[in-house]
Each structure stands twice: as C-alpha cells, then as structure tokens.
PDB file of N, CA and C in Angstrom:
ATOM      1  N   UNK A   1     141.531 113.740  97.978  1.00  0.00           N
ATOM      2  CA  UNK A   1     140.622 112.638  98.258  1.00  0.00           C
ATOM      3  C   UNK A   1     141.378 111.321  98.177  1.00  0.00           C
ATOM      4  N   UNK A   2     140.869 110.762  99.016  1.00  0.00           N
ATOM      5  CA  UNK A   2     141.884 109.358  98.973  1.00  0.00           C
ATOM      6  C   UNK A   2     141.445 108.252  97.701  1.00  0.00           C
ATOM      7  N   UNK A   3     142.257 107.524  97.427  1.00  0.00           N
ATOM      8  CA  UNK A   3     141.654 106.545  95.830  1.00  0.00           C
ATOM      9  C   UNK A   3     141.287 105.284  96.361  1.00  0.00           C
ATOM     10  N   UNK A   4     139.824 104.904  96.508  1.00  0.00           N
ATOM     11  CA  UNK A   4     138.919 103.999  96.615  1.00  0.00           C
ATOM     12  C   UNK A   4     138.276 103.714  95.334  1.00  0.00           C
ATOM     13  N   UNK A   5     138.103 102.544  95.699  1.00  0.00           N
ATOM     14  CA  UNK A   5     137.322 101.990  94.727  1.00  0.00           C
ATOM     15  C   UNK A   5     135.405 101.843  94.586  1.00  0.00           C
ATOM     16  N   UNK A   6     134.601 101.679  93.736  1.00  0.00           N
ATOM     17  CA  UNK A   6     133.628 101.636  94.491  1.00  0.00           C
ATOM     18  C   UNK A   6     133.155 100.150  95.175  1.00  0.00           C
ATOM     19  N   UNK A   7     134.067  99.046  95.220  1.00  0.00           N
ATOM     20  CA  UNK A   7     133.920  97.949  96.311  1.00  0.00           C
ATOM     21  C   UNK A   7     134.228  98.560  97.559  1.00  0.00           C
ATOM     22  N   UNK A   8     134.845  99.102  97.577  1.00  0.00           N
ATOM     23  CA  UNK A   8     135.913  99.627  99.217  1.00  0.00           C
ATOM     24  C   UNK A   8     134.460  99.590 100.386  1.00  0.00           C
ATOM     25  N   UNK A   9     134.578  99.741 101.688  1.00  0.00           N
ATOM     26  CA  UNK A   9     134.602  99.983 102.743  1.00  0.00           C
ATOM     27  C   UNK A   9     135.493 101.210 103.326  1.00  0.00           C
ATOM     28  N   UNK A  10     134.681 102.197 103.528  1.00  0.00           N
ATOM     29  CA  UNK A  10     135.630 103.050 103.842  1.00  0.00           C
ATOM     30  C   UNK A  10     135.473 103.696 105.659  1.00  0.00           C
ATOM     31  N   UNK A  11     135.985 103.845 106.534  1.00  0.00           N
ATOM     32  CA  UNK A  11     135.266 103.966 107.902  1.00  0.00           C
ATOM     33  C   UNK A  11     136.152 105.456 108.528  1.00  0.00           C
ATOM     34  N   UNK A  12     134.985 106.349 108.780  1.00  0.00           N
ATOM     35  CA  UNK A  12     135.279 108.195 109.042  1.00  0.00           C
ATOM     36  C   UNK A  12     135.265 108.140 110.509  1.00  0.00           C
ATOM     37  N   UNK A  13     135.816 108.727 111.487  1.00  0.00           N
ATOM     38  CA  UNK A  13     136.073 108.646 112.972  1.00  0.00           C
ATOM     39  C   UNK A  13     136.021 110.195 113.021  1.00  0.00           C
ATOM     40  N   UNK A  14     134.644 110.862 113.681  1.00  0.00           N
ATOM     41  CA  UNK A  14     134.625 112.177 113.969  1.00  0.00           C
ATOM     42  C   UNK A  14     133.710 112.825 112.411  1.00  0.00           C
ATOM     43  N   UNK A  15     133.149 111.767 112.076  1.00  0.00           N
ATOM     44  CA  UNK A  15     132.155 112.512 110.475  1.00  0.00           C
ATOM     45  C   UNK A  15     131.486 113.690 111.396  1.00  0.00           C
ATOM     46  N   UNK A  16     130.595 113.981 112.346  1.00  0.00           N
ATOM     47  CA  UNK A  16     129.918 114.961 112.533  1.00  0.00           C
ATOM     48  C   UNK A  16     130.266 116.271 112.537  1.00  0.00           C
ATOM     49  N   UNK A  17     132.248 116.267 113.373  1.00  0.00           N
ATOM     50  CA  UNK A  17     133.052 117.296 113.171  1.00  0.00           C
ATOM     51  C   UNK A  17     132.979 118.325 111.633  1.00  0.00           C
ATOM     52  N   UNK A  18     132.878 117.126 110.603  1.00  0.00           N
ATOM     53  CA  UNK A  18     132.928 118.174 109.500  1.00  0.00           C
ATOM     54  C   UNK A  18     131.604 118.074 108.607  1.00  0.00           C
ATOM     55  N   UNK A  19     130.227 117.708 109.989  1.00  0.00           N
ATOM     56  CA  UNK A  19     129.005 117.521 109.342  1.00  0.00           C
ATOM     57  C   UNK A  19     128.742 116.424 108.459  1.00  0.00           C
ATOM     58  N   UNK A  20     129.438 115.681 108.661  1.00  0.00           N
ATOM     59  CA  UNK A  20     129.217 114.621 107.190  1.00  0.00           C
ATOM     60  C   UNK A  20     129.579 114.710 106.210  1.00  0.00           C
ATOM     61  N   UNK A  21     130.411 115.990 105.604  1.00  0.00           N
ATOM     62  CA  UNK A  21     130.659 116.453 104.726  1.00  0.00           C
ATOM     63  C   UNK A  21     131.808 115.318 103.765  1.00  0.00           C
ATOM     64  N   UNK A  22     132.662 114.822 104.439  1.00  0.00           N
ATOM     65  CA  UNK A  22     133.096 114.019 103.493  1.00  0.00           C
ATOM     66  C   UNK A  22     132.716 112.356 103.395  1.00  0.00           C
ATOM     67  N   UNK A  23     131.986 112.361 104.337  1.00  0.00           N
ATOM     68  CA  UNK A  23     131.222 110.612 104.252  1.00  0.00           C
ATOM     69  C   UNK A  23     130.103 110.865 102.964  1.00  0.00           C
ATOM     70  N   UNK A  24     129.857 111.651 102.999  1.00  0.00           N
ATOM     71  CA  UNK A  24     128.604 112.596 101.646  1.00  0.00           C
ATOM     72  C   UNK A  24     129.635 111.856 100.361  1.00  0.00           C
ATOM     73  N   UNK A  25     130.665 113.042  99.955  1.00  0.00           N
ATOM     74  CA  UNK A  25     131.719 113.024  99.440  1.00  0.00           C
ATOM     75  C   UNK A  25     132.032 111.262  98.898  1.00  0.00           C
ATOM     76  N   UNK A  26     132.844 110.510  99.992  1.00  0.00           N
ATOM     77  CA  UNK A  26     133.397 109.337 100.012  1.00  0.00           C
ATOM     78  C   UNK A  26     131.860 108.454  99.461  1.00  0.00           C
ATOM     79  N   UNK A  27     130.748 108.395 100.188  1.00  0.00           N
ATOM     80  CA  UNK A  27     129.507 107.600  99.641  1.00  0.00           C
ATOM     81  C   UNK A  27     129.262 107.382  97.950  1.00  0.00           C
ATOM     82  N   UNK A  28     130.136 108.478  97.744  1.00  0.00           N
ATOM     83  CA  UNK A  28     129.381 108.257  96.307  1.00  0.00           C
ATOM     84  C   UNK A  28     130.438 107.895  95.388  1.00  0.00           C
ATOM     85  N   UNK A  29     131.822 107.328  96.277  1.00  0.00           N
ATOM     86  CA  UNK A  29     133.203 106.506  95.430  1.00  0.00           C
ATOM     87  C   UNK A  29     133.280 105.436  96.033  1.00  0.00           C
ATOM     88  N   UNK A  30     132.755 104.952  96.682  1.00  0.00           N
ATOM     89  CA  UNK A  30     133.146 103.893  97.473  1.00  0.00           C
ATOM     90  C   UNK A  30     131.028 102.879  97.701  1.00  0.00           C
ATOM     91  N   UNK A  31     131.147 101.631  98.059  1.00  0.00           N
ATOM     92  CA  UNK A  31     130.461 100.884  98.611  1.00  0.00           C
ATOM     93  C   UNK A  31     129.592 101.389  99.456  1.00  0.00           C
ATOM     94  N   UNK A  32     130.544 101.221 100.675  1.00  0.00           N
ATOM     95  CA  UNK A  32     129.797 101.626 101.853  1.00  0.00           C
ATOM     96  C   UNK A  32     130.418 102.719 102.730  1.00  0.00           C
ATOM     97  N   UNK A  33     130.130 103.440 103.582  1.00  0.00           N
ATOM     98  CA  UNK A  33     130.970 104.308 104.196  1.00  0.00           C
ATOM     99  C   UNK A  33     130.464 104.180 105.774  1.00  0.00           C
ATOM    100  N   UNK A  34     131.193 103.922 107.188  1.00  0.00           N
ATOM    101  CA  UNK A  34     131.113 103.919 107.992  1.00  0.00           C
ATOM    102  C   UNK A  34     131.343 105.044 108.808  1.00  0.00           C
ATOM    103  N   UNK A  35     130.280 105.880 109.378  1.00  0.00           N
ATOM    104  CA  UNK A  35     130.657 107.187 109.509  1.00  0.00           C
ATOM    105  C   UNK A  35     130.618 107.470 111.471  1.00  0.00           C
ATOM    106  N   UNK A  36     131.520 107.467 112.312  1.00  0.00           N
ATOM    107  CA  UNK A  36     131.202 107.223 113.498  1.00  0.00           C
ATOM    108  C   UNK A  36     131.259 108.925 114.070  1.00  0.00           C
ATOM    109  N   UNK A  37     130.488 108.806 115.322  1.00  0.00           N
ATOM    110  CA  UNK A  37     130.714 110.259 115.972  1.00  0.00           C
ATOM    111  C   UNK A  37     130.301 110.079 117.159  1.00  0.00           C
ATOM    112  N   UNK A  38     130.696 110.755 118.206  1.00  0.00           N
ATOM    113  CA  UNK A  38     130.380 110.687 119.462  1.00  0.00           C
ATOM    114  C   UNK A  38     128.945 111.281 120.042  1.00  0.00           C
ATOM    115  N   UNK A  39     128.912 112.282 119.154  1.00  0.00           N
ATOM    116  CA  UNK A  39     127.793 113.578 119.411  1.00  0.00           C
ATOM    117  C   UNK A  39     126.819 112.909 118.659  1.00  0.00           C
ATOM    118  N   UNK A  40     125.435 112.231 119.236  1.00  0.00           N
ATOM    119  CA  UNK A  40     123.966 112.162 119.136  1.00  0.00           C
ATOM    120  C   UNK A  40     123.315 113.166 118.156  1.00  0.00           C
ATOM    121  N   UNK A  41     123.613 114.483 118.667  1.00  0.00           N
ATOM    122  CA  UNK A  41     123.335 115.488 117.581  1.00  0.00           C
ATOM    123  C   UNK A  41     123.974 115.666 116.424  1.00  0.00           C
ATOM    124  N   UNK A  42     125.150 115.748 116.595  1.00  0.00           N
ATOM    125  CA  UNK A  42     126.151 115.908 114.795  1.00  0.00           C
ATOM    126  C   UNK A  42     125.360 114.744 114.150  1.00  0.00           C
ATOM    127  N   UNK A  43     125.470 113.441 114.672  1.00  0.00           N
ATOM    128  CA  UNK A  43     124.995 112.206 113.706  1.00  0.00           C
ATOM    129  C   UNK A  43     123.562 112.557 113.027  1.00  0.00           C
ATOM    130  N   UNK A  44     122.439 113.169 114.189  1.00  0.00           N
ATOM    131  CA  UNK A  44     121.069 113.168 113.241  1.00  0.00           C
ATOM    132  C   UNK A  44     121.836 114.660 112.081  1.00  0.00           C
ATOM    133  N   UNK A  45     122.382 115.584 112.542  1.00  0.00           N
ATOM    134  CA  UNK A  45     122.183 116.675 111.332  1.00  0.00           C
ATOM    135  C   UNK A  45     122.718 115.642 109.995  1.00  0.00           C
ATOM    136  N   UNK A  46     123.744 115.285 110.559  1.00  0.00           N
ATOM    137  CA  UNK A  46     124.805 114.400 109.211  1.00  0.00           C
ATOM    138  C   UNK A  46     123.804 113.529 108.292  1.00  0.00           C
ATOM    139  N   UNK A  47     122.805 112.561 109.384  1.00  0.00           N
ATOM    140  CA  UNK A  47     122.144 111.517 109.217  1.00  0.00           C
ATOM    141  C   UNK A  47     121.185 112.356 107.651  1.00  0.00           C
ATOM    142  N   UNK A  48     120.912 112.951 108.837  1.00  0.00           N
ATOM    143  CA  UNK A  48     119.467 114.103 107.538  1.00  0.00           C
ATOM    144  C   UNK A  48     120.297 114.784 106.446  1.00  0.00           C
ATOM    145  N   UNK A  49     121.246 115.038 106.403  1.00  0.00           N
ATOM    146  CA  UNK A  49     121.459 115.645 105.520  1.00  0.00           C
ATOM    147  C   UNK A  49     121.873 114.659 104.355  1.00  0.00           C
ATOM    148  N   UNK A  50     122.179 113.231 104.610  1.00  0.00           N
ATOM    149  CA  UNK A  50     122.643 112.342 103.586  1.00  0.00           C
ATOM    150  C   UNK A  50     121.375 111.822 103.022  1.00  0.00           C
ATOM    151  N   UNK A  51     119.981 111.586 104.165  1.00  0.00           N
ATOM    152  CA  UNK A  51     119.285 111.203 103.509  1.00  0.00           C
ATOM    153  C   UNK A  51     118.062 112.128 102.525  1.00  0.00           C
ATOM    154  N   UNK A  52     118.577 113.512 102.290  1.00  0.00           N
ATOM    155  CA  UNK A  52     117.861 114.643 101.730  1.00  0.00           C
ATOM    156  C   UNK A  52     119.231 114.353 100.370  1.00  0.00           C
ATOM    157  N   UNK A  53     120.224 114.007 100.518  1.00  0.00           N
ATOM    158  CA  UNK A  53     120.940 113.557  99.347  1.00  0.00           C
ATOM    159  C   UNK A  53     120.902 112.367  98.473  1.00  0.00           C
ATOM    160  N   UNK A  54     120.077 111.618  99.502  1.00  0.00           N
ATOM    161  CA  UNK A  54     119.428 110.287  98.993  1.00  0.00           C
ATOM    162  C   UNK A  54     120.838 109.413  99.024  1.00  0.00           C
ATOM    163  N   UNK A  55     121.768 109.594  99.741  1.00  0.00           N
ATOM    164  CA  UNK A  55     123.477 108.559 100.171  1.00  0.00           C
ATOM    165  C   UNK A  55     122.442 107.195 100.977  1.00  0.00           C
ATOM    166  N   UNK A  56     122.167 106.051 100.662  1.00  0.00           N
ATOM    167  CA  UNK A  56     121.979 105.206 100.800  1.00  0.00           C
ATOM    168  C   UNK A  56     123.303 103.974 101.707  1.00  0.00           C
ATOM    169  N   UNK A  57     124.016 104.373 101.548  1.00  0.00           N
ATOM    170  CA  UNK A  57     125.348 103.421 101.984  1.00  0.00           C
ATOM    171  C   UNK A  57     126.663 103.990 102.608  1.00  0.00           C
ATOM    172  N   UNK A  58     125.424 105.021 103.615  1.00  0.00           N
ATOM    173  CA  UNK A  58     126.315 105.746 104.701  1.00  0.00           C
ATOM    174  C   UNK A  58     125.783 104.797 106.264  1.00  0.00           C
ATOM    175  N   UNK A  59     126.206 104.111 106.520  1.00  0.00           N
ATOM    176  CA  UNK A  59     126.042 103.728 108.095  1.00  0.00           C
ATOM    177  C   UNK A  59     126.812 104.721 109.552  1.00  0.00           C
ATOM    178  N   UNK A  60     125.277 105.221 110.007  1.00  0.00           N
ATOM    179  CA  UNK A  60     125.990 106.400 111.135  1.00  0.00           C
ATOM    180  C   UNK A  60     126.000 105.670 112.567  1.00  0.00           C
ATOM    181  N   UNK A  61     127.167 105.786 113.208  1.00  0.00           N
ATOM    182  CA  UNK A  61     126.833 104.921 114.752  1.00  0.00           C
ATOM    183  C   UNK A  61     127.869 105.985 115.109  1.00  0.00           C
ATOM    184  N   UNK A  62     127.078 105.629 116.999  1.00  0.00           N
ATOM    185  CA  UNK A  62     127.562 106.691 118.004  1.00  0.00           C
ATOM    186  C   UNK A  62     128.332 106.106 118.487  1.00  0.00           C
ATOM    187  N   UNK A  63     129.762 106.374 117.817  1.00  0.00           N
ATOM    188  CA  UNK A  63     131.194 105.907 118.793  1.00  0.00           C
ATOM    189  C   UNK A  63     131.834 106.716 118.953  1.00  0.00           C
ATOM    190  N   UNK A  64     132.657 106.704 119.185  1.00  0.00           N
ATOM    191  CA  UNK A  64     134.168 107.198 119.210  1.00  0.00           C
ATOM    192  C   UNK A  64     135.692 106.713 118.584  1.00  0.00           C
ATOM    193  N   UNK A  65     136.608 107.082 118.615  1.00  0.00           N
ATOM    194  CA  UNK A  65     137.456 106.260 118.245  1.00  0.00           C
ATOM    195  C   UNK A  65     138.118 105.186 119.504  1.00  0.00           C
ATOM    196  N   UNK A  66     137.826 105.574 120.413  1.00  0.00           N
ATOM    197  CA  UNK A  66     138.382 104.850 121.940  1.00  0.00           C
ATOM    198  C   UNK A  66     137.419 103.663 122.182  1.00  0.00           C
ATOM    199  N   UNK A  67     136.353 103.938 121.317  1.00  0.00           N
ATOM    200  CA  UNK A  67     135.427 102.871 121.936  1.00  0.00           C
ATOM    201  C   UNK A  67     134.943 102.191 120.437  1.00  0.00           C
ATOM    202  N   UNK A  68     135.242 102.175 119.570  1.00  0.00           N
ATOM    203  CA  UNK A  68     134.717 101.571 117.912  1.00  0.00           C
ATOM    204  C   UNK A  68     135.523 100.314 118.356  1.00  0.00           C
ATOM    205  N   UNK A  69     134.695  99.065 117.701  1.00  0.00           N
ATOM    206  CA  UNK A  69     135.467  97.607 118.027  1.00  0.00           C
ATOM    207  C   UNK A  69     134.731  97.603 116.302  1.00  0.00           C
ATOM    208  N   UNK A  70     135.623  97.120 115.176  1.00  0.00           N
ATOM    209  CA  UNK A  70     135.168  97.105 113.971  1.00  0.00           C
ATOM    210  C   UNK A  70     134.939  94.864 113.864  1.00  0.00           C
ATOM    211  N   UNK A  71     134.149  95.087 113.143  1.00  0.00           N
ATOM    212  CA  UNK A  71     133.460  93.884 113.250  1.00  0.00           C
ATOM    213  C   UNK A  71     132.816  93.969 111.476  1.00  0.00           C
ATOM    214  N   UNK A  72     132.892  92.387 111.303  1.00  0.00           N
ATOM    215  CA  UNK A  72     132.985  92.415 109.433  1.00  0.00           C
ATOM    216  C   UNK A  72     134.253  92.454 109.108  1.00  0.00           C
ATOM    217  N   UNK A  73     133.889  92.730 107.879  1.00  0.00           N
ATOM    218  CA  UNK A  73     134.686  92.715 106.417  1.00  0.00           C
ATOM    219  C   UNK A  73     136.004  94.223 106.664  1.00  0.00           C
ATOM    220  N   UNK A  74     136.856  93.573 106.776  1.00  0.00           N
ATOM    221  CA  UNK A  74     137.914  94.690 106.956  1.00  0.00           C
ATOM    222  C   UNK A  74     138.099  95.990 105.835  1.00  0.00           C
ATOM    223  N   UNK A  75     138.232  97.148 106.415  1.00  0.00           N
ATOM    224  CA  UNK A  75     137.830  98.573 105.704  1.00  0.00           C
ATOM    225  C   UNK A  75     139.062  98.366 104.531  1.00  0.00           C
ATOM    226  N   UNK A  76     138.963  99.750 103.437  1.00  0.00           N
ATOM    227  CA  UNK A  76     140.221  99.645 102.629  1.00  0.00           C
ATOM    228  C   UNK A  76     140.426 101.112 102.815  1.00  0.00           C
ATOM    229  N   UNK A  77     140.204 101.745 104.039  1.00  0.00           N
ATOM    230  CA  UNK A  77     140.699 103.094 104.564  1.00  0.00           C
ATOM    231  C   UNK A  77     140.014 103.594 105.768  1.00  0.00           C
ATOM    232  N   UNK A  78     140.935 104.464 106.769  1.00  0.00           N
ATOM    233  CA  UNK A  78     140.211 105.062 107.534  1.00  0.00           C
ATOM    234  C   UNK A  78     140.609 106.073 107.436  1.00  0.00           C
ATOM    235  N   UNK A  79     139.799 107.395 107.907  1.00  0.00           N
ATOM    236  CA  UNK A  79     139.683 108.738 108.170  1.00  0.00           C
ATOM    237  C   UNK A  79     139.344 109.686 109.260  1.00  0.00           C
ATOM    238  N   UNK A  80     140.026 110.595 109.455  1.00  0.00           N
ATOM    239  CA  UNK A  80     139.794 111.729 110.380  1.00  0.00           C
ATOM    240  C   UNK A  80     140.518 112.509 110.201  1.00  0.00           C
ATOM    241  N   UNK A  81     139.867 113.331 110.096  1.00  0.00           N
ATOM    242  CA  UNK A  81     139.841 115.090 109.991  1.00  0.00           C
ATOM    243  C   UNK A  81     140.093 115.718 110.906  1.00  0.00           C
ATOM    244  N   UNK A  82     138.817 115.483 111.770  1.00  0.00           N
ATOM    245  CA  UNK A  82     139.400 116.837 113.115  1.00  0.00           C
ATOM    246  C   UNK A  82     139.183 116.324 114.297  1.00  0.00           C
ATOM    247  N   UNK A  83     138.655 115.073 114.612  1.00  0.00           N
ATOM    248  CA  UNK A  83     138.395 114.534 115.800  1.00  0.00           C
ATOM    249  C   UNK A  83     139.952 114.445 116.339  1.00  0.00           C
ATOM    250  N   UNK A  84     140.937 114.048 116.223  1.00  0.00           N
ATOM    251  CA  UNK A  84     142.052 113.741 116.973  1.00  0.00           C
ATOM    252  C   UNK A  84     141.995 115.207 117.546  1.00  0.00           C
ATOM    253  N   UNK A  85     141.874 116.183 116.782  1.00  0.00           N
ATOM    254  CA  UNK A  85     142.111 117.874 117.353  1.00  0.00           C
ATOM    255  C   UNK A  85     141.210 117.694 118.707  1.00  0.00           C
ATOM    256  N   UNK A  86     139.402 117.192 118.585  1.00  0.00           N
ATOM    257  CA  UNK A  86     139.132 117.302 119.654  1.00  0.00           C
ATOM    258  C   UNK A  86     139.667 117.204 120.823  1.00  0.00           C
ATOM    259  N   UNK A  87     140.657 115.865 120.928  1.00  0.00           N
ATOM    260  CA  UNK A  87     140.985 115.144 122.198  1.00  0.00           C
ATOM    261  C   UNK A  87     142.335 115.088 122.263  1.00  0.00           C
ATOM    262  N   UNK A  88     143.063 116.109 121.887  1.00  0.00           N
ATOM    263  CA  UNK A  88     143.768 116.833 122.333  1.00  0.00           C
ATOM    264  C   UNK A  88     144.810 117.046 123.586  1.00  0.00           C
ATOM    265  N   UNK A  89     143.778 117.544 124.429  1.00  0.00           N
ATOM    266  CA  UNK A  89     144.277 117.728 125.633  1.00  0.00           C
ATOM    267  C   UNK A  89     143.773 116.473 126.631  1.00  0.00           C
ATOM    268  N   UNK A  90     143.363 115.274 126.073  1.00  0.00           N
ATOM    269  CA  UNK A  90     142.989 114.369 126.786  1.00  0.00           C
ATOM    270  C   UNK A  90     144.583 113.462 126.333  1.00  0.00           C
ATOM    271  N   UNK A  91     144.785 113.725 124.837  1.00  0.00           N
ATOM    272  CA  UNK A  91     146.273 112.738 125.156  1.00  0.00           C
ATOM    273  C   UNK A  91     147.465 113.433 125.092  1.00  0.00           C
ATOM    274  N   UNK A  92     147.401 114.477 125.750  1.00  0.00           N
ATOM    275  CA  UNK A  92     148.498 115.337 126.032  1.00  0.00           C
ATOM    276  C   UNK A  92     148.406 115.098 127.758  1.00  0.00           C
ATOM    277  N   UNK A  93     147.484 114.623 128.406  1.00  0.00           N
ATOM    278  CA  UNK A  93     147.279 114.704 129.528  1.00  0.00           C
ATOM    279  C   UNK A  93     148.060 112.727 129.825  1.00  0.00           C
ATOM    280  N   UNK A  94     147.170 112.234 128.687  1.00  0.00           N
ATOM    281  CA  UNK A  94     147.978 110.945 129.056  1.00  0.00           C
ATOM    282  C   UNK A  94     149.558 110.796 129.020  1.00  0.00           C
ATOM    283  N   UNK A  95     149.627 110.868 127.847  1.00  0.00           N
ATOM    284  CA  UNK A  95     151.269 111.211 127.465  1.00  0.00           C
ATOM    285  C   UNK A  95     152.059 111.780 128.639  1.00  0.00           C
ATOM    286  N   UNK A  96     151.864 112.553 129.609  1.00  0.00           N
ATOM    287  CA  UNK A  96     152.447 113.148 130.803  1.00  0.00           C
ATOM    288  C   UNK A  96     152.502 111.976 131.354  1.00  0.00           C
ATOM    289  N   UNK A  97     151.086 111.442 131.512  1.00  0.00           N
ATOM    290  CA  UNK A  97     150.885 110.311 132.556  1.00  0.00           C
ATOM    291  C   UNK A  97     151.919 109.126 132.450  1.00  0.00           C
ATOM    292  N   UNK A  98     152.059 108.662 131.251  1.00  0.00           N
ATOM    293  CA  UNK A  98     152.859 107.726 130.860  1.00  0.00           C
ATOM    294  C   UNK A  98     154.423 108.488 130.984  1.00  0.00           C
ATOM    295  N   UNK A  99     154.832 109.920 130.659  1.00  0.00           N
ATOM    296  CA  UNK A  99     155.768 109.792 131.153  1.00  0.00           C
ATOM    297  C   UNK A  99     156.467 109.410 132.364  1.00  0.00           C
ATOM    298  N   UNK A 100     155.972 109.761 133.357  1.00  0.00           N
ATOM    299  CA  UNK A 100     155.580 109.963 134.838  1.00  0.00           C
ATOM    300  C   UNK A 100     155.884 108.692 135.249  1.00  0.00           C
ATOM    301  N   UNK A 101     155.231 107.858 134.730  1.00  0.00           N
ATOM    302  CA  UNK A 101     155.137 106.345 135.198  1.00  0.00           C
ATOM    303  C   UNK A 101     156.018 105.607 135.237  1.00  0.00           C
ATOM    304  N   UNK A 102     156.861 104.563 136.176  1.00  0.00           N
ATOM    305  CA  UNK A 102     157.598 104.102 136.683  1.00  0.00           C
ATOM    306  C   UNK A 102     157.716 102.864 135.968  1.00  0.00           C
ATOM    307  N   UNK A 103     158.288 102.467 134.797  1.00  0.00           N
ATOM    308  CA  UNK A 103     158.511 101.127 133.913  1.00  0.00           C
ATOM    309  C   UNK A 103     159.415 100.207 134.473  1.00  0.00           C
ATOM    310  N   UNK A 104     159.142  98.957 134.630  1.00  0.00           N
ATOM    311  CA  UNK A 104     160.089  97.816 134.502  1.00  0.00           C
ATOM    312  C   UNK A 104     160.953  97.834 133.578  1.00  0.00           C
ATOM    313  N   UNK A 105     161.940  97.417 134.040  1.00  0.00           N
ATOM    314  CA  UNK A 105     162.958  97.376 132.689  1.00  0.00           C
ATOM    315  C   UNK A 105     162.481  96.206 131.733  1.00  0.00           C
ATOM    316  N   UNK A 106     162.599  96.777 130.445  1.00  0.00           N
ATOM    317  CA  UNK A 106     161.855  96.572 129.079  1.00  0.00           C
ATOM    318  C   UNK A 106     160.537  97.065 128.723  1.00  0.00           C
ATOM    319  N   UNK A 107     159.852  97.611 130.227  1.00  0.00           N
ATOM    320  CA  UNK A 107     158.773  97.721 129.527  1.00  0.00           C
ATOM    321  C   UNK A 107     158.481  98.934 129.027  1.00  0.00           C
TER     322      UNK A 107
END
C-alpha cells in the first residue's frame, strides 16, 4: 500500500478494473480519493459498493486516463493497477505508429 497521509488526495485511473477495491482500501487512509473509470457500469457497482461501506470521500467520474484534465488541489499520488493492461494493444499500435513516422531532425 502506498504511505499517505490522511490529508492526501489520492487519484485511481481504472478503479472499476479492480471493482473499487482499492479506492475502498485507500478511502479510509487518505482524505479524499479520486476514483476514475471509463465503464458507466464498473463505476455504479464500485459506486454501490462504497456507499453500502458508508466511504464518504470517494469521488467516482467517468474518465479515462487519455481524457482526465485534473483540476484543484494537486494529488499526493496516483494509481493503476490494471487499466494500462487494458490499452495495451492501443499503445503498442501507437508506438509502431510513431516508429514509422518520418521526424525532422531533432524532433
């Protein structure tokens, strides 16, 4: 587990992947916990299941990591678990792309 404080801000990229399971976890060492996910559905199971735990200072929003623009008080950690696994073959696909690609010198 990572060492937060309970002032911290802590912000999870892909919480639904492991159900919420460690924004649950992190909520109850930390302030606040920012828990993002792409999937509509992972967020309500996650959502319900924190508030049947009574986690008060879990904030759930439908992002991603490609698309989160963080706004406020700067975090004192971020996290992910398994979302990078999701997308995968989306930056294995870029990474080609960029090899591929024809640079100016320096760039």
């Amino acid at each position: 587990m990572l060492e937060v404080s309970p002032d911290d801000l802590l912000l999870e990229v892909g919480t639904g992947t492991g159900t919420g399971a460690f924004a649950w976890v992190a909520a109850t060492r930390c302030r606040t916990v920012i828990a993002l996910d792409a999937s509509p559905l992972m967020l309500t199971y996650a959502a319900r299941r924190a508030r049947e735990e009574d986690l008060k200072n879990i904030v759930f929003r439908q992002e991603g990591f490609l698309t989160y623009e963080h706004e406020g008080e700067p975090v004192a950690a971020a996290v992910s678990q398994f979302a990078l696994r999701v997308y995968s073959s989306v930056t294995s696909r870029l990474g080609d792309a960029l090899i591929a690609t024809d640079w100016q010198e320096g760039g």
